[in-house]
Protein backbone atom coordinates (compact mmCIF):
# COMPACT_ATOMS: atom_id res chain seq x y z
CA UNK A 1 -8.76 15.24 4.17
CA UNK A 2 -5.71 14.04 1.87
CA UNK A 3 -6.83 12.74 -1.62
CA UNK A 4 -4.69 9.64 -2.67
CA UNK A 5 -4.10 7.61 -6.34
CA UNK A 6 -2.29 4.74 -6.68
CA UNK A 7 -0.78 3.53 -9.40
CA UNK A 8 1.95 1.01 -10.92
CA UNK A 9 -0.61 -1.92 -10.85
CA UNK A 10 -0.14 -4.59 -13.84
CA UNK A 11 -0.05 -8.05 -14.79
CA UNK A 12 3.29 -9.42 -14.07
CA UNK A 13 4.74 -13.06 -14.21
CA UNK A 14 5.47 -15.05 -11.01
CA UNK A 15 8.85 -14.41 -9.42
CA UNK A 16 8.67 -10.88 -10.69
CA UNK A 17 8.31 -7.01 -9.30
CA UNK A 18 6.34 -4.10 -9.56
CA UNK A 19 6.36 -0.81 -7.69
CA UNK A 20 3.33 0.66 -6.47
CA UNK A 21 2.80 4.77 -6.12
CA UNK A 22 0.60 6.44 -4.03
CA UNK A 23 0.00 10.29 -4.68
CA UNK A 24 -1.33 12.27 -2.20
CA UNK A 25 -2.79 15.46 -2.16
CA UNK A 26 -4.76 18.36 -0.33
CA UNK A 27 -2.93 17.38 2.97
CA UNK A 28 -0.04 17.76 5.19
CA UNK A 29 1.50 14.63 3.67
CA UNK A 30 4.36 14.59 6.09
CA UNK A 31 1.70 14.13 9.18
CA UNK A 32 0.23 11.21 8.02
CA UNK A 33 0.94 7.44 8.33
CA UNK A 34 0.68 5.71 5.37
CA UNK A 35 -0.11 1.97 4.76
CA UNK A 36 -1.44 -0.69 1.77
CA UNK A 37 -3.66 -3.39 1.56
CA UNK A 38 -5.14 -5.57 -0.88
CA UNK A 39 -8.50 -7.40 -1.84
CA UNK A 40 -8.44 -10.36 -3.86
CA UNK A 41 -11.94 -11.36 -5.22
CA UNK A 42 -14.22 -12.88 -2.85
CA UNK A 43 -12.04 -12.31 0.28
CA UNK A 44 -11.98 -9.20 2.74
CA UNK A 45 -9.67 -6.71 2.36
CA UNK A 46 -6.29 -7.27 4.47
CA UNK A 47 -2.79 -5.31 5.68
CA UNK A 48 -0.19 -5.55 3.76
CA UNK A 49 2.52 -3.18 5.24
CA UNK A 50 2.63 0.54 6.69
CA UNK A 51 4.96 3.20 7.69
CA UNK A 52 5.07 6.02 9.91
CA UNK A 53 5.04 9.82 8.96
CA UNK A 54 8.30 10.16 9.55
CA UNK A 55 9.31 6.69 7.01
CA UNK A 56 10.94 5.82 10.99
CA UNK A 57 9.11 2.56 11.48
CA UNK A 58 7.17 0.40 8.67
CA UNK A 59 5.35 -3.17 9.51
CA UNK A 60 4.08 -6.18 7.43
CA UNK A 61 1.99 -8.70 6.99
CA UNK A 62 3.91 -11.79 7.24
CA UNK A 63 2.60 -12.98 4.00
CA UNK A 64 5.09 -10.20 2.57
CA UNK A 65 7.65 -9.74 4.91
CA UNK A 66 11.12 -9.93 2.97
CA UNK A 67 9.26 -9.81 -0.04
CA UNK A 68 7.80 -6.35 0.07
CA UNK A 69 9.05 -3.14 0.90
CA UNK A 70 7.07 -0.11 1.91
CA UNK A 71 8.73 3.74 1.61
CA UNK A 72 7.59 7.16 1.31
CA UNK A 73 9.04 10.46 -0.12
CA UNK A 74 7.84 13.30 2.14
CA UNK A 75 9.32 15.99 -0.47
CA UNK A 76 7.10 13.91 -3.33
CA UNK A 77 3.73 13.63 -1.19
CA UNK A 78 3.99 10.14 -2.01
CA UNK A 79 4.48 6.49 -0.85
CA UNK A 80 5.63 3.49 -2.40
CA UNK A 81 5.05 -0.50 -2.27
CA UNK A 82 8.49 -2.26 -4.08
CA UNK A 83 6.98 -5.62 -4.39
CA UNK A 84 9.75 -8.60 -5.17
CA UNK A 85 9.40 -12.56 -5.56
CA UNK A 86 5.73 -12.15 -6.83
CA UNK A 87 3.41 -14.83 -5.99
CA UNK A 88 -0.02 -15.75 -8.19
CA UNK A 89 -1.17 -15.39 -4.63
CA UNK A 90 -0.47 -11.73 -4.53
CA UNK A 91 -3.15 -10.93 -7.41
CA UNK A 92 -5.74 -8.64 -5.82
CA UNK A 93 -6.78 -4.83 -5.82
CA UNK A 94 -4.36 -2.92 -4.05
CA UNK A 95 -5.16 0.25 -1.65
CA UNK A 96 -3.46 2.78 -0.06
CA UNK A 97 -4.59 4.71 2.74
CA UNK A 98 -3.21 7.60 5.05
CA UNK A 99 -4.54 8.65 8.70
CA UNK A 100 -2.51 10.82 11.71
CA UNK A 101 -2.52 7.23 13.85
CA UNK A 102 -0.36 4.42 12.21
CA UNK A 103 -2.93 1.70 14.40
CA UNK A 104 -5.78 2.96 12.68
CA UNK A 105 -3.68 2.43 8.90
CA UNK A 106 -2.53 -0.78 10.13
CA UNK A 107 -6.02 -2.20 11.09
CA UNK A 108 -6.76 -1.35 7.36
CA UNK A 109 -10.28 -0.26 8.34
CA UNK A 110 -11.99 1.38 4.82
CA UNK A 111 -14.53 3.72 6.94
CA UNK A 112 -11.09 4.70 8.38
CA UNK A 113 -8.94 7.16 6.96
CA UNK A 114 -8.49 8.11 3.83
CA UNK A 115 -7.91 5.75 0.65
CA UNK A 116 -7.07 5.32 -2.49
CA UNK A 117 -9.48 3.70 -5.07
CA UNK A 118 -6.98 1.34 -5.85
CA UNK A 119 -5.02 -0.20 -8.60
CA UNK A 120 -5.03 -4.23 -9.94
CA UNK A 121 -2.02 -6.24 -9.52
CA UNK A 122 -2.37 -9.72 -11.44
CA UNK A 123 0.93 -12.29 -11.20
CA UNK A 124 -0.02 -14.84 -13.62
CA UNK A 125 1.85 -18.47 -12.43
């Protein structure tokens, strides 16, 4: 089973970016879909965006769509979250998981897959 970090997480103002990295490890990297989601206290974990193994096809949550941008570096074992126009509503833990099926990533299911423990992004208003 791949082994995943993220990092990049940080506090950041409103209206700015970050870029999230996911490392992966101890896997065929290349024959995985990868995705991200986030957590923000007291609510459930939810989707943010995904991408297929071969960086082909990516989805979003439509909270983030033209807003975030999700790629991967198969020669680097890792994928990436470019997050623009930050929103205080963006603040929560973010996750990145990997799995052979791009449905299960996208359904964001934590006893699915494998995941990251996650990294804190905080946009401060």
């Amino acid at each position: 089973q791949v082994q995943l970090v993220e990092s990049g997480g940080g506090l950041v103002q409103a209206g700015g970016s970050l870029r999230l990295s996911c490392a992966a490890s101890g896997g065929y990297f290349s024959s995985y879909a990868m995705g991200w989601s986030r957590q923000a206290p007291g609510k459930e974990r939810e989707f943010v965006a995904a991408i297929s193994w071969s960086g082909g096809t990516t989805y979003y949550a439509d909270s983030v769509k033209g807003r975030f941008t999700i790629s991967r570096d198969n020669a680097k074992n890792t994928a990436y979250l470019e997050m623009n126009s930050l929103k205080p509503e963006d603040t929560a833990v973010y996750y990145c998981n990997a799995d052979s099926s791009s449905a299960t990533v996208r359904r964001g299911n934590p006893g699915s897959g494998s995941w990251g423990q996650g990294t804190q992004v905080t946009v401060s208003s």
